[in-house]
C-alpha atoms as a PDB file:
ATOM      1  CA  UNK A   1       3.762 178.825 111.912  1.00  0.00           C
ATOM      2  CA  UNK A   2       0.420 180.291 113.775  1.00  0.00           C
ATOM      3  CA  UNK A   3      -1.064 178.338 115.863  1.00  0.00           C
ATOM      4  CA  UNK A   4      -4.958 179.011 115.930  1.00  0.00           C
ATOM      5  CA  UNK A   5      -7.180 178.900 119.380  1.00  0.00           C
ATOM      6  CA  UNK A   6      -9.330 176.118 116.876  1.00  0.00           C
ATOM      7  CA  UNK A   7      -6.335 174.088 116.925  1.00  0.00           C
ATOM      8  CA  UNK A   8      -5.547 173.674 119.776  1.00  0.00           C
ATOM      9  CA  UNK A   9      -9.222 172.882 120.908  1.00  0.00           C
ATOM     10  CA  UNK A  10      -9.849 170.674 118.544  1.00  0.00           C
ATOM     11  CA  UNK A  11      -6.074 168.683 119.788  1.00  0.00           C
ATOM     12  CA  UNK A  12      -7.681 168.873 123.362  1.00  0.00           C
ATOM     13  CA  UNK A  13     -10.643 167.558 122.136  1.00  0.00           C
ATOM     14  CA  UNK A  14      -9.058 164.639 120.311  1.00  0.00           C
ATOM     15  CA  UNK A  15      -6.486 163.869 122.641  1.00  0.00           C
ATOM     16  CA  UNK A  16      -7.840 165.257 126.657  1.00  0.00           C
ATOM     17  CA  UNK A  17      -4.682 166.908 127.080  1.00  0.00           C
ATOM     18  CA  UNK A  18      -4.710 170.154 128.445  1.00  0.00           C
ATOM     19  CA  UNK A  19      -4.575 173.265 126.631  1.00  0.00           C
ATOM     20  CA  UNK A  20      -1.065 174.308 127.469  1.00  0.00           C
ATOM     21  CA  UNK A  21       0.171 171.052 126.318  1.00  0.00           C
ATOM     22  CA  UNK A  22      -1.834 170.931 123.237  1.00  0.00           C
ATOM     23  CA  UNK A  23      -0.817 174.503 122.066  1.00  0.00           C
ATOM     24  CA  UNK A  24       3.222 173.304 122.539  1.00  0.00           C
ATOM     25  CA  UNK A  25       3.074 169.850 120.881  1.00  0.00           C
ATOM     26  CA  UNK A  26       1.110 171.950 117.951  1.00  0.00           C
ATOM     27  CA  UNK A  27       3.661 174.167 117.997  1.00  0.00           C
ATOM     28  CA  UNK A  28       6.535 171.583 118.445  1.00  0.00           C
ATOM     29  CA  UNK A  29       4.753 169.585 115.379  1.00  0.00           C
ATOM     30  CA  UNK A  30       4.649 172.443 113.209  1.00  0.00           C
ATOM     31  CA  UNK A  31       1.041 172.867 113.296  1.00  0.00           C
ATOM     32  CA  UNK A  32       0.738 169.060 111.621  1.00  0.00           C
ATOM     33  CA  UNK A  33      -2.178 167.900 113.584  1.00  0.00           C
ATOM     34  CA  UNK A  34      -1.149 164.138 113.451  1.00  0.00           C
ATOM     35  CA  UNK A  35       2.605 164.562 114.714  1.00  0.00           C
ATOM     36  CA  UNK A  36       1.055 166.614 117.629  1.00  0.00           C
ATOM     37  CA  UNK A  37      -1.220 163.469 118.670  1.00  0.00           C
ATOM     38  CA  UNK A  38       1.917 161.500 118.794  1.00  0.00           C
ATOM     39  CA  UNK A  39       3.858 163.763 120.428  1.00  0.00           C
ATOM     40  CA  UNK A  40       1.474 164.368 123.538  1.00  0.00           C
ATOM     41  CA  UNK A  41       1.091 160.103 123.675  1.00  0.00           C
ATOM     42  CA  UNK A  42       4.684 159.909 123.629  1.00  0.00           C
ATOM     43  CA  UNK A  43       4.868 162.504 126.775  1.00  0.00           C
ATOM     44  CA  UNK A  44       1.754 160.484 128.239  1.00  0.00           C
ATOM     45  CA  UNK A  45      -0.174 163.768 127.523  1.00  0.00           C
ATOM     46  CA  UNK A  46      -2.767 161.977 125.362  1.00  0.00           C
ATOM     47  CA  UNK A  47      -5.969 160.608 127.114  1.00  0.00           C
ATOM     48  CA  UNK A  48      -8.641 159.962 124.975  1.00  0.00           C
ATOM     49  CA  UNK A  49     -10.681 160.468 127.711  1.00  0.00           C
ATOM     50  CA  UNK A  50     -13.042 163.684 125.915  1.00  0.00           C
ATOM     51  CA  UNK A  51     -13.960 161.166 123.690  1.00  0.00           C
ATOM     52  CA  UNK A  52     -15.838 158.617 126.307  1.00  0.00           C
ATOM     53  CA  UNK A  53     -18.917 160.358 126.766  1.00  0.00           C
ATOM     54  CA  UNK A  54     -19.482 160.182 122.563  1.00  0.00           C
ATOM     55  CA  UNK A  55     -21.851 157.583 121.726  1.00  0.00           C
ATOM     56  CA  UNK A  56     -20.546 154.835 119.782  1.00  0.00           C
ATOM     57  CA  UNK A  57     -23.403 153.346 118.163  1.00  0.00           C
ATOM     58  CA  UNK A  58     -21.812 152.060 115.215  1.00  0.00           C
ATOM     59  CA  UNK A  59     -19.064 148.631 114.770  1.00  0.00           C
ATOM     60  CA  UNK A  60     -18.128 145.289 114.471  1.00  0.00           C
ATOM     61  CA  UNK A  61     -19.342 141.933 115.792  1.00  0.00           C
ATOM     62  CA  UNK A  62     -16.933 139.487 115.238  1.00  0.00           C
ATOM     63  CA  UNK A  63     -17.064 135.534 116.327  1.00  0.00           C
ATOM     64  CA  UNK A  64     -14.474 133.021 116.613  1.00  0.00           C
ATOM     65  CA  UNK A  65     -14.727 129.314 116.941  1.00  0.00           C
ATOM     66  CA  UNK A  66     -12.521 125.912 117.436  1.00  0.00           C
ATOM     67  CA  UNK A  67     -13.217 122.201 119.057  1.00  0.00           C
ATOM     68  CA  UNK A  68     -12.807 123.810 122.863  1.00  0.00           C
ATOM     69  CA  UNK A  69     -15.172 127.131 122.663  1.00  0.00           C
ATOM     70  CA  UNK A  70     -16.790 129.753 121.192  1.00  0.00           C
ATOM     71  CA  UNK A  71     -16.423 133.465 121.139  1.00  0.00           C
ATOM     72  CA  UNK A  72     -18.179 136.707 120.456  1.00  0.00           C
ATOM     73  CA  UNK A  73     -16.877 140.408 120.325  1.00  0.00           C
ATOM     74  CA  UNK A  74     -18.421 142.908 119.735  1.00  0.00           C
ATOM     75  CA  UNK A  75     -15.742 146.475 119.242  1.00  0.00           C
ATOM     76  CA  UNK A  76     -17.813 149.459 118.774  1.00  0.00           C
ATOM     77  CA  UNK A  77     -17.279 152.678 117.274  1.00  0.00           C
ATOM     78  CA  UNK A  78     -19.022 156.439 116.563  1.00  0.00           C
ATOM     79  CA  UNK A  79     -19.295 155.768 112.609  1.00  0.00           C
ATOM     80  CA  UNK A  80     -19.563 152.847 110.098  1.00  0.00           C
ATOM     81  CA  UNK A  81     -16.445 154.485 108.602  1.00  0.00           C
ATOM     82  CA  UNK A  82     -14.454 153.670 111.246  1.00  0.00           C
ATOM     83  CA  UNK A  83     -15.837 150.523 111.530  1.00  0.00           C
ATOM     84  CA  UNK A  84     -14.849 149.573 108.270  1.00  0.00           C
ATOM     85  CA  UNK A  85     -11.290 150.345 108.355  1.00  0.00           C
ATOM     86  CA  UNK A  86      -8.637 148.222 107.918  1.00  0.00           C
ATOM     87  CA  UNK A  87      -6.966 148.621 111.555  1.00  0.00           C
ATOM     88  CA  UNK A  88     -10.580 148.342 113.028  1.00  0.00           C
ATOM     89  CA  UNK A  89     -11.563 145.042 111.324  1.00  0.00           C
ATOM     90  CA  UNK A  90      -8.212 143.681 112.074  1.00  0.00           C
ATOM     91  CA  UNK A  91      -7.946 144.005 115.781  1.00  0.00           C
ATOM     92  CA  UNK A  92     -11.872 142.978 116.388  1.00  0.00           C
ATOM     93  CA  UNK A  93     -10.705 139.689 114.904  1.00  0.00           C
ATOM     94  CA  UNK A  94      -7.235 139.671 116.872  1.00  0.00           C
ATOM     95  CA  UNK A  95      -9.746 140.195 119.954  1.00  0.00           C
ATOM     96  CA  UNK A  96     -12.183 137.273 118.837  1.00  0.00           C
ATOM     97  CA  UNK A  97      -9.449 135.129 118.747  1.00  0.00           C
ATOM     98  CA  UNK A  98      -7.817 136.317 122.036  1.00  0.00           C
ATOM     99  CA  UNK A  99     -11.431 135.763 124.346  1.00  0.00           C
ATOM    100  CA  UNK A 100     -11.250 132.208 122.086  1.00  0.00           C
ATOM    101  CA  UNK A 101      -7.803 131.359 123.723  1.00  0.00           C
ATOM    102  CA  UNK A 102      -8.291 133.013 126.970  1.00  0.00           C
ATOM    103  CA  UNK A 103     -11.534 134.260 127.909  1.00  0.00           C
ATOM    104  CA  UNK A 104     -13.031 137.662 128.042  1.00  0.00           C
ATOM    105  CA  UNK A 105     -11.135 139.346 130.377  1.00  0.00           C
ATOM    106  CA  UNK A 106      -8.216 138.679 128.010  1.00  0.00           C
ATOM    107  CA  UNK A 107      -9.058 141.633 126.096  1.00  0.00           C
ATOM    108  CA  UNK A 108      -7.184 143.716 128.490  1.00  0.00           C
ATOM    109  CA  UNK A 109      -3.895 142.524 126.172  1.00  0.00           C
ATOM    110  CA  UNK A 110      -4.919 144.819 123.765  1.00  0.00           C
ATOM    111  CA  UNK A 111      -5.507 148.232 125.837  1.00  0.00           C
ATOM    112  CA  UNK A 112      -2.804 149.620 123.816  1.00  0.00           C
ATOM    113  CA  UNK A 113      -3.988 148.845 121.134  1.00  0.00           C
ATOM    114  CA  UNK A 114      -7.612 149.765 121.437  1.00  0.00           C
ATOM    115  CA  UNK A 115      -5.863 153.513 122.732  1.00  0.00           C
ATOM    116  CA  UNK A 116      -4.094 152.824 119.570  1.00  0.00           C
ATOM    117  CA  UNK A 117      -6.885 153.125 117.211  1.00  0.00           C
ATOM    118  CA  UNK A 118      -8.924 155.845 119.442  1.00  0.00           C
ATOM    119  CA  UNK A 119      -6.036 157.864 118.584  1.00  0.00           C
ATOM    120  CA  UNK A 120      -5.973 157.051 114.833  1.00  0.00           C
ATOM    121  CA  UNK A 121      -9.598 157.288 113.972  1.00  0.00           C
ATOM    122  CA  UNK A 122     -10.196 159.959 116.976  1.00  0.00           C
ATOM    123  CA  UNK A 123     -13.670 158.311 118.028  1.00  0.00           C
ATOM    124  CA  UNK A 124     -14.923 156.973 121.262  1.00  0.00           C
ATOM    125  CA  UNK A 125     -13.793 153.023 120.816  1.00  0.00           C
ATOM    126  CA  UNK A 126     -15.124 150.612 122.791  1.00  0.00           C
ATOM    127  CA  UNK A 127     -16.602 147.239 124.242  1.00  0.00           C
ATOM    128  CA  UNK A 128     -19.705 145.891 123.626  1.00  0.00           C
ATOM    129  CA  UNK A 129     -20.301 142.553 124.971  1.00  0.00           C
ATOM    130  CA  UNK A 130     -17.663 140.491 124.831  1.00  0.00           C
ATOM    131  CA  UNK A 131     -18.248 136.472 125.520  1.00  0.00           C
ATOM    132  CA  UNK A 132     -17.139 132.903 125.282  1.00  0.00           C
ATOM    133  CA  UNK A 133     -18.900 129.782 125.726  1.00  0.00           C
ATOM    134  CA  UNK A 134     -16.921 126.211 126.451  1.00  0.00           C
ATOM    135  CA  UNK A 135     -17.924 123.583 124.489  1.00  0.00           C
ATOM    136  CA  UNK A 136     -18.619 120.012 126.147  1.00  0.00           C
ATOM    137  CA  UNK A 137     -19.750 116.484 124.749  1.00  0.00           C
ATOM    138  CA  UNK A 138     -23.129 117.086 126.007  1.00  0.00           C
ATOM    139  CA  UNK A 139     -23.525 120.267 124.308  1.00  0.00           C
ATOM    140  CA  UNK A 140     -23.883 121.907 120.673  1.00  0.00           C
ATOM    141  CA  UNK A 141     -23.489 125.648 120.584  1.00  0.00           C
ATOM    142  CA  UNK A 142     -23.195 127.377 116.997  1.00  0.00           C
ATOM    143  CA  UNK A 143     -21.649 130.879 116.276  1.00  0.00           C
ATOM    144  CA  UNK A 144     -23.386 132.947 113.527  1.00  0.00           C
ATOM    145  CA  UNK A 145     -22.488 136.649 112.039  1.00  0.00           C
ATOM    146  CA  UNK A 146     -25.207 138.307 110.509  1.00  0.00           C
ATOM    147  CA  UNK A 147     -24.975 141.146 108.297  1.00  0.00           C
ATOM    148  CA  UNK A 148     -20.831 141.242 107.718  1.00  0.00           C
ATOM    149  CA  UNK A 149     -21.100 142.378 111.333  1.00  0.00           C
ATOM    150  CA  UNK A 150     -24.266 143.741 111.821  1.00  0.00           C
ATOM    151  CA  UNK A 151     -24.654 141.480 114.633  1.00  0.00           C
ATOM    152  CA  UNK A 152     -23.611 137.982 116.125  1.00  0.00           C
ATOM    153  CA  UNK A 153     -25.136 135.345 117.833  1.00  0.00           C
ATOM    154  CA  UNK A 154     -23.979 132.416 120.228  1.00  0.00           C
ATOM    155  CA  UNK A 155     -26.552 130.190 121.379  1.00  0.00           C
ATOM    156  CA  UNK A 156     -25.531 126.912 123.374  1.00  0.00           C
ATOM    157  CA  UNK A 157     -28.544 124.230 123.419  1.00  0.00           C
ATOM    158  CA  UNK A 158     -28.736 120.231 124.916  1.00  0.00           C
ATOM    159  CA  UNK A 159     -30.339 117.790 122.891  1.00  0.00           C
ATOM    160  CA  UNK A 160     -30.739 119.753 119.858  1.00  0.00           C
ATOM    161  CA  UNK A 161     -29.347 118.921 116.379  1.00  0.00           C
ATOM    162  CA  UNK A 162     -26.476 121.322 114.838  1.00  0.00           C
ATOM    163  CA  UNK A 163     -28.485 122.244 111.703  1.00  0.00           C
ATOM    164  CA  UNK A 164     -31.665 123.227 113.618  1.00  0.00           C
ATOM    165  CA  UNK A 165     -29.452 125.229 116.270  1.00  0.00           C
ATOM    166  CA  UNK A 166     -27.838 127.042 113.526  1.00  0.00           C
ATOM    167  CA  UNK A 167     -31.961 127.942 112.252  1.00  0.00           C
ATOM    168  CA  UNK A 168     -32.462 129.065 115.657  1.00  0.00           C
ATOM    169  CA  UNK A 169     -29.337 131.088 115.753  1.00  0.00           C
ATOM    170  CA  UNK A 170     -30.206 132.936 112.549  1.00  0.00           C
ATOM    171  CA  UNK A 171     -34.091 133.577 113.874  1.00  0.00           C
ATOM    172  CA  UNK A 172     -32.685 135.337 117.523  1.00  0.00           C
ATOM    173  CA  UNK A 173     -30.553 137.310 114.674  1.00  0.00           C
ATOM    174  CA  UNK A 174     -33.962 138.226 113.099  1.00  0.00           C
ATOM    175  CA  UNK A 175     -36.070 138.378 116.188  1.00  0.00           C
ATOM    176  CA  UNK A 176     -33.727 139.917 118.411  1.00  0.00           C
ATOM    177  CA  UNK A 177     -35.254 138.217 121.775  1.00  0.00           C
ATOM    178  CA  UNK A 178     -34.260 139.445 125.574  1.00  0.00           C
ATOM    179  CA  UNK A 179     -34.787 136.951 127.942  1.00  0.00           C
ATOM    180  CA  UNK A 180     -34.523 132.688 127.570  1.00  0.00           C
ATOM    181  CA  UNK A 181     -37.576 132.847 130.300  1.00  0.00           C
ATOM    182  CA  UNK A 182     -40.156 134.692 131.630  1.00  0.00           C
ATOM    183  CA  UNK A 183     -38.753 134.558 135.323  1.00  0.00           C
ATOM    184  CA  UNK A 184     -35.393 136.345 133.721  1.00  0.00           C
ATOM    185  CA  UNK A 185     -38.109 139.510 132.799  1.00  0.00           C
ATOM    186  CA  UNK A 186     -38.237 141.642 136.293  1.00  0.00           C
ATOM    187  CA  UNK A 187     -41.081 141.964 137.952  1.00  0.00           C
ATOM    188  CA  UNK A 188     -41.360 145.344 137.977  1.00  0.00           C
ATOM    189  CA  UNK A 189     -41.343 145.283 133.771  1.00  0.00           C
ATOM    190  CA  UNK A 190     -43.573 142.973 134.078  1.00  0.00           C
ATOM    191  CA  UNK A 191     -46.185 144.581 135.976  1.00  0.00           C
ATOM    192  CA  UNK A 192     -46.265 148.041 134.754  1.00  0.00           C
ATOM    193  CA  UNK A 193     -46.892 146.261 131.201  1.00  0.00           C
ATOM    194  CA  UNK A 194     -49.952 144.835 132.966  1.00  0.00           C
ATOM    195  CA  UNK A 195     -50.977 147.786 133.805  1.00  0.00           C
ATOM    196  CA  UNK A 196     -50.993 149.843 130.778  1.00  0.00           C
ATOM    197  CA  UNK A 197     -52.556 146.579 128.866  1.00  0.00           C
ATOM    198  CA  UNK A 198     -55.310 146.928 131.574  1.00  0.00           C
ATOM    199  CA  UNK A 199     -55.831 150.549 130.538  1.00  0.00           C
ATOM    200  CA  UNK A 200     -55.867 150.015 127.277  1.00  0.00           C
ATOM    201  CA  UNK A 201     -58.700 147.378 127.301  1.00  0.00           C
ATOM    202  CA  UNK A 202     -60.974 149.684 129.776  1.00  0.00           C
ATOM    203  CA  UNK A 203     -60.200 152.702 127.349  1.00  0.00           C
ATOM    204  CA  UNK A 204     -61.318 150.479 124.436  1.00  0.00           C
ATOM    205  CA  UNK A 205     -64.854 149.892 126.141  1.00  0.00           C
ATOM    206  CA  UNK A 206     -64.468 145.677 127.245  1.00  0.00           C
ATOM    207  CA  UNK A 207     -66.603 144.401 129.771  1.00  0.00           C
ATOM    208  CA  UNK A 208     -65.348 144.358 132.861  1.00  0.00           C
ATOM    209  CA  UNK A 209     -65.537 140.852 133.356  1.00  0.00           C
ATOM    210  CA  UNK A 210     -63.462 140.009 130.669  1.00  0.00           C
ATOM    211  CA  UNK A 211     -60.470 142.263 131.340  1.00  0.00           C
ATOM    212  CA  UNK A 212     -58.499 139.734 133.251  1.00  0.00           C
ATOM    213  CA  UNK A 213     -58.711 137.457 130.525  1.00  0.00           C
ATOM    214  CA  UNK A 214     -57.993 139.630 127.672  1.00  0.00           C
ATOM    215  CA  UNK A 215     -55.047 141.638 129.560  1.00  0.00           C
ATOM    216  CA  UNK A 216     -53.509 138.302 130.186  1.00  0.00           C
ATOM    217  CA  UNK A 217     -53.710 137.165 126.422  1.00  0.00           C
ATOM    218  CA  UNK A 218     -51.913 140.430 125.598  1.00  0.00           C
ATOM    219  CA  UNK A 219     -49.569 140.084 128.532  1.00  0.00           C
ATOM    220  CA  UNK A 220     -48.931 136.371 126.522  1.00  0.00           C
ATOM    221  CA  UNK A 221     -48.182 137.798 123.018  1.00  0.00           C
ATOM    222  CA  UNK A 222     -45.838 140.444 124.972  1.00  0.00           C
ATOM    223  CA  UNK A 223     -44.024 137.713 126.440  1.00  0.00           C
ATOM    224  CA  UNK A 224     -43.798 135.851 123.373  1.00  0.00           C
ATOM    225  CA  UNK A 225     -41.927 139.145 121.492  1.00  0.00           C
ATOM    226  CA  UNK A 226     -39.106 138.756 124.395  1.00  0.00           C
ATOM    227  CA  UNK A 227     -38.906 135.048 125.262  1.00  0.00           C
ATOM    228  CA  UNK A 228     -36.993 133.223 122.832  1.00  0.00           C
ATOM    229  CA  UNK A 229     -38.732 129.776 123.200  1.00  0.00           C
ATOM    230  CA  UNK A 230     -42.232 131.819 123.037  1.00  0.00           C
ATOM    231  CA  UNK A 231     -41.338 132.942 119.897  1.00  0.00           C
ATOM    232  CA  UNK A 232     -42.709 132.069 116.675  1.00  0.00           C
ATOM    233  CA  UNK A 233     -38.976 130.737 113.710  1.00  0.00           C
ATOM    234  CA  UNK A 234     -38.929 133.882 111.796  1.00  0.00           C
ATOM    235  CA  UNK A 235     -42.416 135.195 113.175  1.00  0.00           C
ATOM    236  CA  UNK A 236     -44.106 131.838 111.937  1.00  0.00           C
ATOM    237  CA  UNK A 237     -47.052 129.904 114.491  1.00  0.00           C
ATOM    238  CA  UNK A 238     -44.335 127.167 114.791  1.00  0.00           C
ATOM    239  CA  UNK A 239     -42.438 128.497 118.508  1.00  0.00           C
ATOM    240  CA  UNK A 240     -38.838 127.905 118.765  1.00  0.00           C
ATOM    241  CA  UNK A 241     -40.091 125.441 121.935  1.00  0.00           C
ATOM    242  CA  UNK A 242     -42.007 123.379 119.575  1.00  0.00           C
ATOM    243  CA  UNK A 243     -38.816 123.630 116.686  1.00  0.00           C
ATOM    244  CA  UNK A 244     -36.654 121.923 119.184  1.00  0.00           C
ATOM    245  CA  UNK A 245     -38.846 119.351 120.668  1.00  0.00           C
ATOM    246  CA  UNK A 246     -37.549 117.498 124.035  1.00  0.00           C
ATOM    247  CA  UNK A 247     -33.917 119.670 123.462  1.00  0.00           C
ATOM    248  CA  UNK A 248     -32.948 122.324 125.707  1.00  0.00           C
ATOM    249  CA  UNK A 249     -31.627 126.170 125.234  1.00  0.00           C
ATOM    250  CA  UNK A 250     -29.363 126.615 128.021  1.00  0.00           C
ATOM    251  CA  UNK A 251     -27.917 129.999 126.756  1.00  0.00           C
ATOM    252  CA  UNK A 252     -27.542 132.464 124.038  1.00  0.00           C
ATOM    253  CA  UNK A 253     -26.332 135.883 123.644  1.00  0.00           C
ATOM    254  CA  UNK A 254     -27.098 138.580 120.901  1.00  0.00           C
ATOM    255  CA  UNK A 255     -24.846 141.606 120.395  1.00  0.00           C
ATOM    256  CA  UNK A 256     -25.872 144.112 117.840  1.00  0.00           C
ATOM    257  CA  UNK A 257     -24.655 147.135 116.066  1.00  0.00           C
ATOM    258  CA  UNK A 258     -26.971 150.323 116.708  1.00  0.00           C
END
């Protein structure tokens, strides 16, 4: 059969092969697109590689937990169809578990895999963040999915109970914070806020002598939208600080879809 010039672009688009070789495995295939993909991965032929620049805004956030650890993957994707496949769910989980056993850099097990599914679904696939955290007797961490995937949380804490760690995993799912401190914030972020809060109060008319005091109260409540202990349980007055009395946050990570 024919085999169109739109073809064969959209096989090298698919695939990064080259158009030569996408034009003969079309042609070897019969024109069926699908045989074609396999026969340029079979020759080695089939990159994936057009398809890295593509944002891939969309996936899966999948956690995994036993006595030793906790783990967090998050496998992304170019649409929520994808995501929701059968072959996509599957391997996020296989991953999961795989970081759980190993750690993250097992996830290179499952290159093939991952090329696997690129090929299948023919979208950009790839790693978000991708964690574990050890557990030890002086430490409670809890592992929380929001959203059937929308996003996941680990947060590892000293001193704290397991049922209010668990409330302060779901808030960071609600109040998506940045930074466990103020000295993790750089510098530079920090100071070109100050600035623009400065301009702001001399463009709304404040006397002069009360600009340092005002830009630093708004420089506070900016602070307190980033810095999970600043913040207030599900935008409340009580501050995750004050939740967890004399306990500690020692980490946390939030990975999100979007």
């Amino acid at each position: 059969m024919a085999i169109s010039a739109k073809d064969v672009q959209e096989l090298r688009r698919s695939t990064g092969a080259g158009m030569m070789d996408a034009k003969k495995a079309l042609t070897e295939a019969d024109g069926d697109f699908e045989a074609a993909v396999q026969i340029l991965r079979e020759k080695g032929l089939a990159k994936a590689a057009g398809r890295s620049d593509r944002e891939n805004s969309e996936g899966i956030v999948v956690v995994a937990e036993n006595d030793e650890a906790a783990a967090l993957v998050h496998l992304k994707s170019e649409t929520d169809f994808a995501a929701k496949s059968d072959d996509f769910v599957k391997l996020a989980h296989e991953l999961a578990e795989l970081v759980l056993a190993k750690g993250p850099e097992a996830v290179a097990e499952k290159a093939e895999a991952v090329e696997e599914l690129k090929l299948t679904v023919k979208e950009n696939i790839d790693f978000g963040q991708v964690v574990r955290y050890e557990k030890s007797s002086d430490t409670v961490i809890d592992a929380y999915v929001h959203g059937g995937g929308r996003a996941g949380v680990l947060v590892e804490a000293t001193g704290v109970d397991a049922e209010t760690l668990h409330e302060i995993a779901l808030h960071i799912a609600f109040a998506k914070p940045s930074f466990l401190s103020r000295a993790e914030i750089p510098a530079d972020e920090v100071e070109r806020e100050r600035a623009a809060l400065l301009e702001i109060t001399k463009n709304e008319g404040k006397p002069e002598a009360a600009w340092d005091k005002i830009v630093d109260g708004r420089l506070n409540a900016w602070f307190a939208e980033r810095v999970l202990p600043e913040q207030g349980v599900f935008g409340e007055k009580e501050t995750v600080a004050s939740r967890i009395g004399d306990g500690t946050i020692n980490r946390f990570v939030l990975a999100m879809v979007g």
